[in-house]
PDB file of N, CA and C in Angstrom:
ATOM      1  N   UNK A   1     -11.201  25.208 -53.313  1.00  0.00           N
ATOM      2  CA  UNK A   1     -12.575  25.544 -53.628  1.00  0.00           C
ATOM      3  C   UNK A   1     -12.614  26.969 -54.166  1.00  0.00           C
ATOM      4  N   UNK A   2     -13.523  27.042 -55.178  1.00  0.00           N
ATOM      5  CA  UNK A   2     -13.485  28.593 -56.351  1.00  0.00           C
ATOM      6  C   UNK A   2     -14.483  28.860 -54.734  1.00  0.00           C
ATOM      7  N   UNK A   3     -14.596  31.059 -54.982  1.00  0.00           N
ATOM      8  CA  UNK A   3     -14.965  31.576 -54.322  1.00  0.00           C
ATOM      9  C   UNK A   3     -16.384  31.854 -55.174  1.00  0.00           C
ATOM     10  N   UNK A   4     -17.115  32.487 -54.122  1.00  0.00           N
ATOM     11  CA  UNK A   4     -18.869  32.831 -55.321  1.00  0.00           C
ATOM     12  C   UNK A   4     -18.459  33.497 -56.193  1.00  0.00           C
ATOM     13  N   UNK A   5     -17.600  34.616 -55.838  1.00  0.00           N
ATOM     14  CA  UNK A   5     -17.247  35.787 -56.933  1.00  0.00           C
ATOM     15  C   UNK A   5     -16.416  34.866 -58.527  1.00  0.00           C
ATOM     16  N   UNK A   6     -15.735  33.574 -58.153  1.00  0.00           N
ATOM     17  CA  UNK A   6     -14.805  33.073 -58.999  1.00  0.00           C
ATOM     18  C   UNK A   6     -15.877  32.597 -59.714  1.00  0.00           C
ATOM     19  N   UNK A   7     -16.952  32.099 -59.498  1.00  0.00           N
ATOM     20  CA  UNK A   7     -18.155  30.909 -59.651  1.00  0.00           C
ATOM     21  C   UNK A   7     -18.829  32.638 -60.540  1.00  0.00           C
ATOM     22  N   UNK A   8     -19.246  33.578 -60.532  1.00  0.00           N
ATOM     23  CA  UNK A   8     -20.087  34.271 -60.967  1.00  0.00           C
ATOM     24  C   UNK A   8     -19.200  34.983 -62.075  1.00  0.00           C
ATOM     25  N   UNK A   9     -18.278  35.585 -61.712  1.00  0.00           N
ATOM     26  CA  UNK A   9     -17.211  35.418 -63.100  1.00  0.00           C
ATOM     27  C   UNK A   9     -17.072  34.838 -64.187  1.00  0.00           C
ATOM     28  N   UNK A  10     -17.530  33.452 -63.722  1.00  0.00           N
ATOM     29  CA  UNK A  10     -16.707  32.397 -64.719  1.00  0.00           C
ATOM     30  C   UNK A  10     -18.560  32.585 -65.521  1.00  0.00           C
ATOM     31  N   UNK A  11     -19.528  32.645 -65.080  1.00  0.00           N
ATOM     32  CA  UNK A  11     -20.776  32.935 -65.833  1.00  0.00           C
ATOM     33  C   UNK A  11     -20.810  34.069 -66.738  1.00  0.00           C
ATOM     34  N   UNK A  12     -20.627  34.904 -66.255  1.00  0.00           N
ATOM     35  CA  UNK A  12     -20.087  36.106 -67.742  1.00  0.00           C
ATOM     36  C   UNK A  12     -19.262  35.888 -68.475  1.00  0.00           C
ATOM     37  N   UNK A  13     -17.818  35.362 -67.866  1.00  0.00           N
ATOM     38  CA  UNK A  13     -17.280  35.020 -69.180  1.00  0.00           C
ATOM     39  C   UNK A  13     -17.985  33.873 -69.986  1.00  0.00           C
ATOM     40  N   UNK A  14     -18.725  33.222 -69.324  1.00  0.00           N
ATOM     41  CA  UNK A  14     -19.955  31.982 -70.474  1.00  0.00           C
ATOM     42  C   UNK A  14     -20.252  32.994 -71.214  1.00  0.00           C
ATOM     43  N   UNK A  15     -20.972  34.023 -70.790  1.00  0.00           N
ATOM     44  CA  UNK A  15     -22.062  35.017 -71.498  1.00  0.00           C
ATOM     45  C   UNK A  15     -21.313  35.125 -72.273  1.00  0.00           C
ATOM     46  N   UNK A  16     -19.815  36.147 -72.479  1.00  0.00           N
ATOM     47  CA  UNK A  16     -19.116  36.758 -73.018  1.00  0.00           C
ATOM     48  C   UNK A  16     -18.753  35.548 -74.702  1.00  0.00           C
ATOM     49  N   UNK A  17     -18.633  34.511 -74.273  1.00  0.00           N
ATOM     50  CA  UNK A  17     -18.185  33.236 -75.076  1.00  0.00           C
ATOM     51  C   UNK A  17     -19.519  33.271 -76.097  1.00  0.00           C
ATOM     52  N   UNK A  18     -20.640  32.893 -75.172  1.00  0.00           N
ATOM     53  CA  UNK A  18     -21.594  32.970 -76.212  1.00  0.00           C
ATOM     54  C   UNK A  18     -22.074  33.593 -77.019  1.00  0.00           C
ATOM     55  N   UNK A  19     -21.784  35.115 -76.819  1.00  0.00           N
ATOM     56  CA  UNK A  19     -22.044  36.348 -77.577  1.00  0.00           C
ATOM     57  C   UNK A  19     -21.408  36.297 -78.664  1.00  0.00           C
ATOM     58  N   UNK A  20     -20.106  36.228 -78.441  1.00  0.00           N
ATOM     59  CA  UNK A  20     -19.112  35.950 -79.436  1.00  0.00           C
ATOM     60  C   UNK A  20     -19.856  34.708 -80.570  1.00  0.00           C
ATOM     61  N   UNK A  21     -19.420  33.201 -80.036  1.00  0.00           N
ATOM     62  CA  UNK A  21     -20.035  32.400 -81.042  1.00  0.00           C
ATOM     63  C   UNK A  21     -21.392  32.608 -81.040  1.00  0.00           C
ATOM     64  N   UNK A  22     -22.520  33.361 -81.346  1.00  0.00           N
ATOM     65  CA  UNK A  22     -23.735  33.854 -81.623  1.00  0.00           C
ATOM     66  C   UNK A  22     -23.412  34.691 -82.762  1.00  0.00           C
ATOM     67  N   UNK A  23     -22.077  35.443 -82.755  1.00  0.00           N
ATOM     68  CA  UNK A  23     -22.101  36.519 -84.259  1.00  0.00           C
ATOM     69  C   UNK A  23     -21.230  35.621 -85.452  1.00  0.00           C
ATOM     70  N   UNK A  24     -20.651  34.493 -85.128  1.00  0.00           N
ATOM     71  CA  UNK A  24     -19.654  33.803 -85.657  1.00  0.00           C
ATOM     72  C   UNK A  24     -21.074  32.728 -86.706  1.00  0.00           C
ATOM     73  N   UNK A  25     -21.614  32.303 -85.115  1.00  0.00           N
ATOM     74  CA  UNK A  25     -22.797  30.905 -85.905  1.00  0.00           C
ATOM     75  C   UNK A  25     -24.135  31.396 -86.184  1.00  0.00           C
ATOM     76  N   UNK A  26     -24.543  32.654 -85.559  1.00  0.00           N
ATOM     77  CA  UNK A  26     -25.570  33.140 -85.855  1.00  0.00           C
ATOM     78  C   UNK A  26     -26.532  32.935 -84.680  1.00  0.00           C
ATOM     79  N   UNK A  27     -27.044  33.597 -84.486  1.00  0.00           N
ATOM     80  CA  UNK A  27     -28.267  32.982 -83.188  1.00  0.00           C
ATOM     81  C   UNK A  27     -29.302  32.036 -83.658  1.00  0.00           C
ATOM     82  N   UNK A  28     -29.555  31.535 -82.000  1.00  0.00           N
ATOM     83  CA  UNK A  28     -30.182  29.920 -81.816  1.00  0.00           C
ATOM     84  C   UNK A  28     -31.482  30.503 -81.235  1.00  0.00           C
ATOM     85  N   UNK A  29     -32.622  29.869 -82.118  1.00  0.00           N
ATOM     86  CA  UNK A  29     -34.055  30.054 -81.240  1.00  0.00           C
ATOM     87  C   UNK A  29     -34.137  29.258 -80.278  1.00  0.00           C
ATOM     88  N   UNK A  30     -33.888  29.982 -79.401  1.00  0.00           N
ATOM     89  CA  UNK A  30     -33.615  29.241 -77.905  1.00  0.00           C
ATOM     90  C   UNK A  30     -34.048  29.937 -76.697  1.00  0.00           C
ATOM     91  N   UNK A  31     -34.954  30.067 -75.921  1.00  0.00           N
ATOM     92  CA  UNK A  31     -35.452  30.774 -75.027  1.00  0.00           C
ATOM     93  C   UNK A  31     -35.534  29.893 -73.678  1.00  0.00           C
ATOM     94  N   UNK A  32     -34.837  30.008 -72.766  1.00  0.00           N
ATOM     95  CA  UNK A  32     -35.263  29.194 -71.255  1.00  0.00           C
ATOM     96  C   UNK A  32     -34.444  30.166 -70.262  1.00  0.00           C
ATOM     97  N   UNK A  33     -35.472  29.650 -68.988  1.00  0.00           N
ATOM     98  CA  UNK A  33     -34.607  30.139 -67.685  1.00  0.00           C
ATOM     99  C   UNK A  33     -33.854  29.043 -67.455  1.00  0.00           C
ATOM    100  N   UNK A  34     -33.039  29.590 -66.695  1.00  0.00           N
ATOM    101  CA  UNK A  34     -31.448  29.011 -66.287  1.00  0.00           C
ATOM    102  C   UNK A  34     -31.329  29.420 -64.672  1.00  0.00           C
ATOM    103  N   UNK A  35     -30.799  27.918 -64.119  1.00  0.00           N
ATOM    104  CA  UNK A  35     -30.306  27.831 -62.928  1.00  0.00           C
ATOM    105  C   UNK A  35     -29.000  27.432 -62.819  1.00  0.00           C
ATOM    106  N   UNK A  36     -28.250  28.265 -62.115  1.00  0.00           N
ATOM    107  CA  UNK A  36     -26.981  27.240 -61.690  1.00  0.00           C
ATOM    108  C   UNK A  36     -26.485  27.143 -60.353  1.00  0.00           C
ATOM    109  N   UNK A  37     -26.597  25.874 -59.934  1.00  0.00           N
ATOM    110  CA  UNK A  37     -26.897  25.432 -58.624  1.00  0.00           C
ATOM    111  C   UNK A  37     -25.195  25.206 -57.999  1.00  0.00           C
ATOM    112  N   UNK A  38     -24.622  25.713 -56.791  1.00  0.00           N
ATOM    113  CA  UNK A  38     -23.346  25.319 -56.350  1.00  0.00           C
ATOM    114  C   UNK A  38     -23.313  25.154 -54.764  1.00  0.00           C
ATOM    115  N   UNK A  39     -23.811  23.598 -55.002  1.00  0.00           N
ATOM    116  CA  UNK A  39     -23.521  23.296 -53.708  1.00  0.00           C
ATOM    117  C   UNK A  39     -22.667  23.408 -52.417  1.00  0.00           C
ATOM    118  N   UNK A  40     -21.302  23.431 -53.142  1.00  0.00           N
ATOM    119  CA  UNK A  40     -20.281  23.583 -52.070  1.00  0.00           C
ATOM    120  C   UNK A  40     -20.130  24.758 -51.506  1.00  0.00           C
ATOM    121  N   UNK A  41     -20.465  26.206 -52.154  1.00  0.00           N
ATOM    122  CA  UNK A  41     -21.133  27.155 -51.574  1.00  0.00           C
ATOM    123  C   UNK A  41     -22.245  27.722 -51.452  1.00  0.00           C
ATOM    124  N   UNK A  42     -23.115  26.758 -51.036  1.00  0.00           N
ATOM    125  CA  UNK A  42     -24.790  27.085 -50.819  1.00  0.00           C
ATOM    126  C   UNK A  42     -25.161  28.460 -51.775  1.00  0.00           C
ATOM    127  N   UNK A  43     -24.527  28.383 -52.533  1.00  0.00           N
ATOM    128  CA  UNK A  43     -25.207  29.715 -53.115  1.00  0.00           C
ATOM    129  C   UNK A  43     -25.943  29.181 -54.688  1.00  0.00           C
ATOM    130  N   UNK A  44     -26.170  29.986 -55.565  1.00  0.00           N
ATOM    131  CA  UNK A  44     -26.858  29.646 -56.758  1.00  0.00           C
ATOM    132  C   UNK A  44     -26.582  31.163 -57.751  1.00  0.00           C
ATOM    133  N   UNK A  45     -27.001  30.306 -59.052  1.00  0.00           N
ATOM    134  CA  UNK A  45     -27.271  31.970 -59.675  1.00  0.00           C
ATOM    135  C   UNK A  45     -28.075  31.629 -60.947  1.00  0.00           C
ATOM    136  N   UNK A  46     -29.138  32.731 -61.403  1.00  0.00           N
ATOM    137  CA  UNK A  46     -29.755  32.198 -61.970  1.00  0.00           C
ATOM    138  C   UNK A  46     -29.871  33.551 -63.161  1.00  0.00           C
ATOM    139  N   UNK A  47     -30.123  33.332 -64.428  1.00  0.00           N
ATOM    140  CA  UNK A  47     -30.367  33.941 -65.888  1.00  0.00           C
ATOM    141  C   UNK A  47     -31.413  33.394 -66.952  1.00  0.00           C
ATOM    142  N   UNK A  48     -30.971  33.672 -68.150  1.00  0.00           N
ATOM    143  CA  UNK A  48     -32.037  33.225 -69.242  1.00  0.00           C
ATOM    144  C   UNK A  48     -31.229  32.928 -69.940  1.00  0.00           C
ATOM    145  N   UNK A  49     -31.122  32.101 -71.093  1.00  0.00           N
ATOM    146  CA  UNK A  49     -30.950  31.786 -72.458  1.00  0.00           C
ATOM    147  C   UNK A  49     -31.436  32.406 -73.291  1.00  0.00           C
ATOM    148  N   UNK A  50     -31.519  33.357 -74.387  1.00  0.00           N
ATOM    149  CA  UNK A  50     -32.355  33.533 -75.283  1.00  0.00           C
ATOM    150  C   UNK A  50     -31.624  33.730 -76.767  1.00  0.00           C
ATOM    151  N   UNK A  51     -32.108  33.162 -77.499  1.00  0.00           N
ATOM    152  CA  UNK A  51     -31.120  33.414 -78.877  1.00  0.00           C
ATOM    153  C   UNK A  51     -29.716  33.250 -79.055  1.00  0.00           C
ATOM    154  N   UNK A  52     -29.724  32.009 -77.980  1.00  0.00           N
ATOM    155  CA  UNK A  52     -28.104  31.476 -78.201  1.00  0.00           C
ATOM    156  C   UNK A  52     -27.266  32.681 -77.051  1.00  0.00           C
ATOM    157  N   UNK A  53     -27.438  33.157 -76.617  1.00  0.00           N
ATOM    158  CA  UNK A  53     -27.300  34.237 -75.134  1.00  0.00           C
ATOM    159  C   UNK A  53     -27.669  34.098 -73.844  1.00  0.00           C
ATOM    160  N   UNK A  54     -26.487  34.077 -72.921  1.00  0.00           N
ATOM    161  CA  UNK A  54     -26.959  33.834 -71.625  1.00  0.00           C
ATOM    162  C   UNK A  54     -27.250  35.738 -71.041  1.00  0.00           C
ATOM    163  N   UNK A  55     -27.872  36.169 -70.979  1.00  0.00           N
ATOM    164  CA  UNK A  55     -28.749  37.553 -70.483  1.00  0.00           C
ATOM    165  C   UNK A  55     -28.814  37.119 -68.820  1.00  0.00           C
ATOM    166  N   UNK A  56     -28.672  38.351 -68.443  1.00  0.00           N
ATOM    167  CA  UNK A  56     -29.555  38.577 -67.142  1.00  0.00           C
ATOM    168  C   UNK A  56     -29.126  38.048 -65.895  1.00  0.00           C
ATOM    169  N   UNK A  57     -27.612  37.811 -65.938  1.00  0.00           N
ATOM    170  CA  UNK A  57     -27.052  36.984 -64.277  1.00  0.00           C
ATOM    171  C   UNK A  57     -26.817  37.384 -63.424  1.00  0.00           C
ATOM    172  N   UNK A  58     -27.646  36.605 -62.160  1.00  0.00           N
ATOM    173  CA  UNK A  58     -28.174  37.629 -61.032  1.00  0.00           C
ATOM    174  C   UNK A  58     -27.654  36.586 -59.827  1.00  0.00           C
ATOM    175  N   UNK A  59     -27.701  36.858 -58.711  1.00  0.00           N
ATOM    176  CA  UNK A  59     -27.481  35.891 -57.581  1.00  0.00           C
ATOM    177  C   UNK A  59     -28.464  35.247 -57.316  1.00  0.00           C
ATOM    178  N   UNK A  60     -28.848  34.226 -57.179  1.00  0.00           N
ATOM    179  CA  UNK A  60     -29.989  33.769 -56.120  1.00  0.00           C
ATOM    180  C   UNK A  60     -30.504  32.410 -57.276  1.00  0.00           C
ATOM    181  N   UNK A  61     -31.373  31.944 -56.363  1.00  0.00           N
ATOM    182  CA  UNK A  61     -31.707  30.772 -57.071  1.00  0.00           C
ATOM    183  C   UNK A  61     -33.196  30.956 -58.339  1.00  0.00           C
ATOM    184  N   UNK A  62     -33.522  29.874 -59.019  1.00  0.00           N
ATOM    185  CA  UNK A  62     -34.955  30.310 -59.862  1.00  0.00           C
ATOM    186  C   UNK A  62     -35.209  28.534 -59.562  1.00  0.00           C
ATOM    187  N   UNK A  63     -36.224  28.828 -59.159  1.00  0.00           N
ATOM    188  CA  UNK A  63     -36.783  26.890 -58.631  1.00  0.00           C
ATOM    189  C   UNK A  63     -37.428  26.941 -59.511  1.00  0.00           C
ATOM    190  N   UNK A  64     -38.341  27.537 -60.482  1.00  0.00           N
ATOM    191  CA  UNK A  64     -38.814  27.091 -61.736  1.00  0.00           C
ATOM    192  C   UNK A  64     -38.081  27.352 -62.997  1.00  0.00           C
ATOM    193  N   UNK A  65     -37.000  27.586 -63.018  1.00  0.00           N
ATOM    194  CA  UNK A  65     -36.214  27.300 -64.154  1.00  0.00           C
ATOM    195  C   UNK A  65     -36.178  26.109 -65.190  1.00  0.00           C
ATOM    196  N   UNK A  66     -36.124  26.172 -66.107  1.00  0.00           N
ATOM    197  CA  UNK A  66     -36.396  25.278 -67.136  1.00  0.00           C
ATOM    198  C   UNK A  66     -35.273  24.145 -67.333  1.00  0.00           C
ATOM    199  N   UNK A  67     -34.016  25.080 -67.260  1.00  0.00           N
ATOM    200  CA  UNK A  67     -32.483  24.380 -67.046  1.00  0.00           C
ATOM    201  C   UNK A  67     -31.925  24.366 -65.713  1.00  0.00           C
ATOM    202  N   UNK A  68     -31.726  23.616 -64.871  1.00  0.00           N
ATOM    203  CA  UNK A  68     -30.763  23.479 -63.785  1.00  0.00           C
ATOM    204  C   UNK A  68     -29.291  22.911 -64.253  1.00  0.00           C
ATOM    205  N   UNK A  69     -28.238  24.166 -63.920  1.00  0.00           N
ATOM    206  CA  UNK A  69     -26.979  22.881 -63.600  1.00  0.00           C
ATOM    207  C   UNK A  69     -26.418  23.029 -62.165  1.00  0.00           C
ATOM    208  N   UNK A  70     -26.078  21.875 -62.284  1.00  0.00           N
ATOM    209  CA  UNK A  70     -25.595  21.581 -60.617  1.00  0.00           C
ATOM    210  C   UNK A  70     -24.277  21.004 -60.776  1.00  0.00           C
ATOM    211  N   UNK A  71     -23.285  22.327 -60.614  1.00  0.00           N
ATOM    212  CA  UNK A  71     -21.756  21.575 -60.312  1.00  0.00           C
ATOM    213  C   UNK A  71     -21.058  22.194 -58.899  1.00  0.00           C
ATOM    214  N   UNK A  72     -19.923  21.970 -58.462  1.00  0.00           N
ATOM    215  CA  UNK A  72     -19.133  22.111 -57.390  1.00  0.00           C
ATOM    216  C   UNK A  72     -18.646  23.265 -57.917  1.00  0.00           C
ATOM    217  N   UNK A  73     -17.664  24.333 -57.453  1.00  0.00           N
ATOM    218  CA  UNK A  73     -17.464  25.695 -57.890  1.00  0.00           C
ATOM    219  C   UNK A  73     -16.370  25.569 -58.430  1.00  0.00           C
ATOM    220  N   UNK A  74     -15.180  24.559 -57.984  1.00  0.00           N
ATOM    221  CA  UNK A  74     -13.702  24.033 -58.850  1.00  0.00           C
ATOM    222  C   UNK A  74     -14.746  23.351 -60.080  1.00  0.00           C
ATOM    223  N   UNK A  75     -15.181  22.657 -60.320  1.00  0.00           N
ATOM    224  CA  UNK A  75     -16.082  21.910 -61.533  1.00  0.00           C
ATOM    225  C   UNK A  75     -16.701  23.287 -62.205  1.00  0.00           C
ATOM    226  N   UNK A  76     -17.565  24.514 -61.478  1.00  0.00           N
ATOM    227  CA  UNK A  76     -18.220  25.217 -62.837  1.00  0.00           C
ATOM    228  C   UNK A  76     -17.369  26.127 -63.202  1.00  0.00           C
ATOM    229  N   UNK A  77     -16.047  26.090 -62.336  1.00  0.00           N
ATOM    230  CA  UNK A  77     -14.811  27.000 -62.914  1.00  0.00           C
ATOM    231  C   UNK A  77     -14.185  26.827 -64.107  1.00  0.00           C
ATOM    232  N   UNK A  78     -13.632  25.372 -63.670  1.00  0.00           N
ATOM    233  CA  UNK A  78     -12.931  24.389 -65.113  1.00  0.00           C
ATOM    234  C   UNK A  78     -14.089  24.686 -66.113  1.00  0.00           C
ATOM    235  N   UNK A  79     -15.168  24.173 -65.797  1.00  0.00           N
ATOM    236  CA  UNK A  79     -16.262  24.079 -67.418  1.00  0.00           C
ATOM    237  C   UNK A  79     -16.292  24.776 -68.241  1.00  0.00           C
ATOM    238  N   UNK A  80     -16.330  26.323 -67.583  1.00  0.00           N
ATOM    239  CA  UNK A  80     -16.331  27.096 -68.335  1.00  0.00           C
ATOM    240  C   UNK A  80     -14.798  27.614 -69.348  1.00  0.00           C
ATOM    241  N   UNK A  81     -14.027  27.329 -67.958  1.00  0.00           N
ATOM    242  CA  UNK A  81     -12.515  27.846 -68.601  1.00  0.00           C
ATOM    243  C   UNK A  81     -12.375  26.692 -70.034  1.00  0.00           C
ATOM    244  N   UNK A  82     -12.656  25.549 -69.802  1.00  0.00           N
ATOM    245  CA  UNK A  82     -12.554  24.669 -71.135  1.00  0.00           C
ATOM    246  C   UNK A  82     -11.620  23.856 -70.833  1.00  0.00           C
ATOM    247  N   UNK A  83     -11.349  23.385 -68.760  1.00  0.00           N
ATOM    248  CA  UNK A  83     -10.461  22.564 -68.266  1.00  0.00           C
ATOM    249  C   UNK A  83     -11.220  21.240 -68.222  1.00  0.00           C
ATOM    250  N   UNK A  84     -12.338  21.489 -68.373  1.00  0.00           N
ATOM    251  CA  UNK A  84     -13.400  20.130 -67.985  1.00  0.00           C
ATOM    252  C   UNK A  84     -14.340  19.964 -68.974  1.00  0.00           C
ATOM    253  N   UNK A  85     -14.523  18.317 -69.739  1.00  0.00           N
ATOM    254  CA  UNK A  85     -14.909  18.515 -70.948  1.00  0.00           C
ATOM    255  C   UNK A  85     -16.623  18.078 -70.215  1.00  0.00           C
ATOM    256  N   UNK A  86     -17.426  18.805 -71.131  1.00  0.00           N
ATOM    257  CA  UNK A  86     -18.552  18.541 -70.728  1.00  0.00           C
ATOM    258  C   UNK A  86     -19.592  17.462 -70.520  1.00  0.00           C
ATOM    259  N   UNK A  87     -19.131  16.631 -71.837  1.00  0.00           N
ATOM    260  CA  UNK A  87     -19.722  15.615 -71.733  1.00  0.00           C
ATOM    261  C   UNK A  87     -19.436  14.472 -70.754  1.00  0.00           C
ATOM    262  N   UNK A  88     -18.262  14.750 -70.223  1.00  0.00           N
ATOM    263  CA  UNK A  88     -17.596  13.644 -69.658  1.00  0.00           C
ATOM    264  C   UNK A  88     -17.925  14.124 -68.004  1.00  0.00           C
ATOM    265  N   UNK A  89     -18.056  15.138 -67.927  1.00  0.00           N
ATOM    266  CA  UNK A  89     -18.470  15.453 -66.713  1.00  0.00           C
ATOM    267  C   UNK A  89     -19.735  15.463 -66.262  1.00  0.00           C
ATOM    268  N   UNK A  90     -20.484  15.619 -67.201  1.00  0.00           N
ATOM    269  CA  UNK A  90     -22.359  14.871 -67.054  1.00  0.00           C
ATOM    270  C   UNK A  90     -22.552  13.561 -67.056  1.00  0.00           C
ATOM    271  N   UNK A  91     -21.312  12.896 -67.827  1.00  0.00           N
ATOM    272  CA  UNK A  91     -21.515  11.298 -67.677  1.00  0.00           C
ATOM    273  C   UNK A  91     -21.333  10.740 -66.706  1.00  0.00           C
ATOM    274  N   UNK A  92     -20.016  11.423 -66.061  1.00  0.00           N
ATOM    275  CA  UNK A  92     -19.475  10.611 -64.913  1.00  0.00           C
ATOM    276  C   UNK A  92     -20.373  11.218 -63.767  1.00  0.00           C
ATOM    277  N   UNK A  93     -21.185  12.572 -63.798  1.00  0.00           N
ATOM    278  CA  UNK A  93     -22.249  12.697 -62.747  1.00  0.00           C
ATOM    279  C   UNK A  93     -21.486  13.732 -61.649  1.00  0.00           C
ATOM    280  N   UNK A  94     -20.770  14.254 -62.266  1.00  0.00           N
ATOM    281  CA  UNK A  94     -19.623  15.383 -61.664  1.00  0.00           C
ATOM    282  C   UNK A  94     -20.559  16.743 -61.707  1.00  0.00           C
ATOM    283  N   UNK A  95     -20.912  16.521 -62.968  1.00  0.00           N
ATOM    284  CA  UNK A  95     -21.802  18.142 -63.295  1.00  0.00           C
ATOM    285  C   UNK A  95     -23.399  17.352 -63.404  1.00  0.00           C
ATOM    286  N   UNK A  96     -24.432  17.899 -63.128  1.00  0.00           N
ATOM    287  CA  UNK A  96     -25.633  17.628 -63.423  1.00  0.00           C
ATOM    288  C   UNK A  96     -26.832  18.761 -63.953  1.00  0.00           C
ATOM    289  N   UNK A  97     -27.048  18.108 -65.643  1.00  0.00           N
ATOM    290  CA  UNK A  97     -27.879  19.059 -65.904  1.00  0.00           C
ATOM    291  C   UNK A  97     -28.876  18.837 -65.949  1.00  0.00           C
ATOM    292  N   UNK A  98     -30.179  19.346 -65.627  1.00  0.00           N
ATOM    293  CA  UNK A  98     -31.724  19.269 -65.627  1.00  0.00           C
ATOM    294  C   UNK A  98     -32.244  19.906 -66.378  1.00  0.00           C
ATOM    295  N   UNK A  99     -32.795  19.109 -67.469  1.00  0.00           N
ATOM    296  CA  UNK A  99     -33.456  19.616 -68.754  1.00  0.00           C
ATOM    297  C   UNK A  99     -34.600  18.425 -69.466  1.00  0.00           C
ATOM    298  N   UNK A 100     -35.465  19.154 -70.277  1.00  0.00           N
ATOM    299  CA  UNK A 100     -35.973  18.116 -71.510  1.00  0.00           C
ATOM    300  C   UNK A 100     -34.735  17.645 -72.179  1.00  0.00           C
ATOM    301  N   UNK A 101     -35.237  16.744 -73.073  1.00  0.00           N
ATOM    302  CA  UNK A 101     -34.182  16.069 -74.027  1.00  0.00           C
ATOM    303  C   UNK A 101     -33.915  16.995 -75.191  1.00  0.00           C
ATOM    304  N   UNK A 102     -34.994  17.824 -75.408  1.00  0.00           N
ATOM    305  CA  UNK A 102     -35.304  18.686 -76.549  1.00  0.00           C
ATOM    306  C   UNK A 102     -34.022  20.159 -76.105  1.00  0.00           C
ATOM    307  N   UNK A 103     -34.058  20.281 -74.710  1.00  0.00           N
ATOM    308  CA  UNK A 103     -33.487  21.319 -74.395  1.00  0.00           C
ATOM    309  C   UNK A 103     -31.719  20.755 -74.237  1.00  0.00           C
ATOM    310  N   UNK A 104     -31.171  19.615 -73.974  1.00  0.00           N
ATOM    311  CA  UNK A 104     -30.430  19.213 -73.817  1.00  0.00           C
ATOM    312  C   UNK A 104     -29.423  19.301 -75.407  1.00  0.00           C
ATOM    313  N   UNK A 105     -30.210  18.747 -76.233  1.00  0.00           N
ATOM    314  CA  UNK A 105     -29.922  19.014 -77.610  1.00  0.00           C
ATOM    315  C   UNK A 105     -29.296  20.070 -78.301  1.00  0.00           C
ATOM    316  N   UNK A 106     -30.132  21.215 -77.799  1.00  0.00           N
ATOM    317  CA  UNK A 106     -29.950  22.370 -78.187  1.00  0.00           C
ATOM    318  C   UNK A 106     -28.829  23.133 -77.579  1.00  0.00           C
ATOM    319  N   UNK A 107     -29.089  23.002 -75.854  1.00  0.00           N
ATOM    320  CA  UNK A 107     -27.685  23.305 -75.097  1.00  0.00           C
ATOM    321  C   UNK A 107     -26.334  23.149 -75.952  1.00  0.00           C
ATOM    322  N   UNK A 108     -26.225  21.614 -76.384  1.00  0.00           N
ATOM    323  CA  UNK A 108     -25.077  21.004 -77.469  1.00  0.00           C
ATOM    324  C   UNK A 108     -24.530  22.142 -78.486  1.00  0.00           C
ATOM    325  N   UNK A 109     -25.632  22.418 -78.986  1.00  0.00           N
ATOM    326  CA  UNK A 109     -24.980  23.576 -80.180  1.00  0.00           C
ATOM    327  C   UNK A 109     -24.332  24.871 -79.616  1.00  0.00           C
ATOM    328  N   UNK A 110     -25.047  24.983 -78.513  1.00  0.00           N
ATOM    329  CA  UNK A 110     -24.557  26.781 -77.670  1.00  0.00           C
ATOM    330  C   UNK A 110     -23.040  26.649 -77.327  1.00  0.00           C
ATOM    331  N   UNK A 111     -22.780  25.310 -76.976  1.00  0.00           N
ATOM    332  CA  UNK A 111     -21.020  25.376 -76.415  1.00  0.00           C
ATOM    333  C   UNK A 111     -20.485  24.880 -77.970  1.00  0.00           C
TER     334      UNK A 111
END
């Protein structure tokens, strides 16, 4: 089992990823709060999306967040590292994301 610190890491380096492909593809009009939910260590952490950018990652949960994901901390470790493919892990119900369809879409282009 990843530790919180491994689990909050692996979220900046998201950030870090997206920043990058944001100057490569250009930024995405994309604005939402963001949850990411980790059960196996009761903890959470929550940010924003904005312009193809994850901004602002903090500890704690956001219950009105627009995006929830909900994975295990070995699962949001791999995801991010690029050990666990995404789609296949929302299908099989490993990772769970909570979104509109509209927002789901868009997620697609950010990775």
């Amino acid at each position: 089992m990843a530790t919180v610190d491994e689990c909050r890491q692996a979220l900046h380096g998201l950030a870090a990823r997206l920043e990058r492909n944001a100057e490569t593809r250009g930024k995405l009009d994309f604005d939402r709060t963001l949850a990411c939910r980790v059960p196996d260590l009761e903890t959470a952490f929550h940010g924003r999306l904005s312009g193809g950018l994850l901004t602002d990652i903090a500890d704690g949960d956001d219950p009105n967040a627009k995006i929830a994901l909900i994975a295990g901390s070995d699962d949001l470790v791999a995801l991010v590292a690029g050990r666990l493919d995404v789609t296949r892990a929302v299908a099989s119900g490993q990772v769970k994301v909570k979104a509109n369809p509209f927002d789901l879409l868009k997620l697609r282009k950010l990775l």
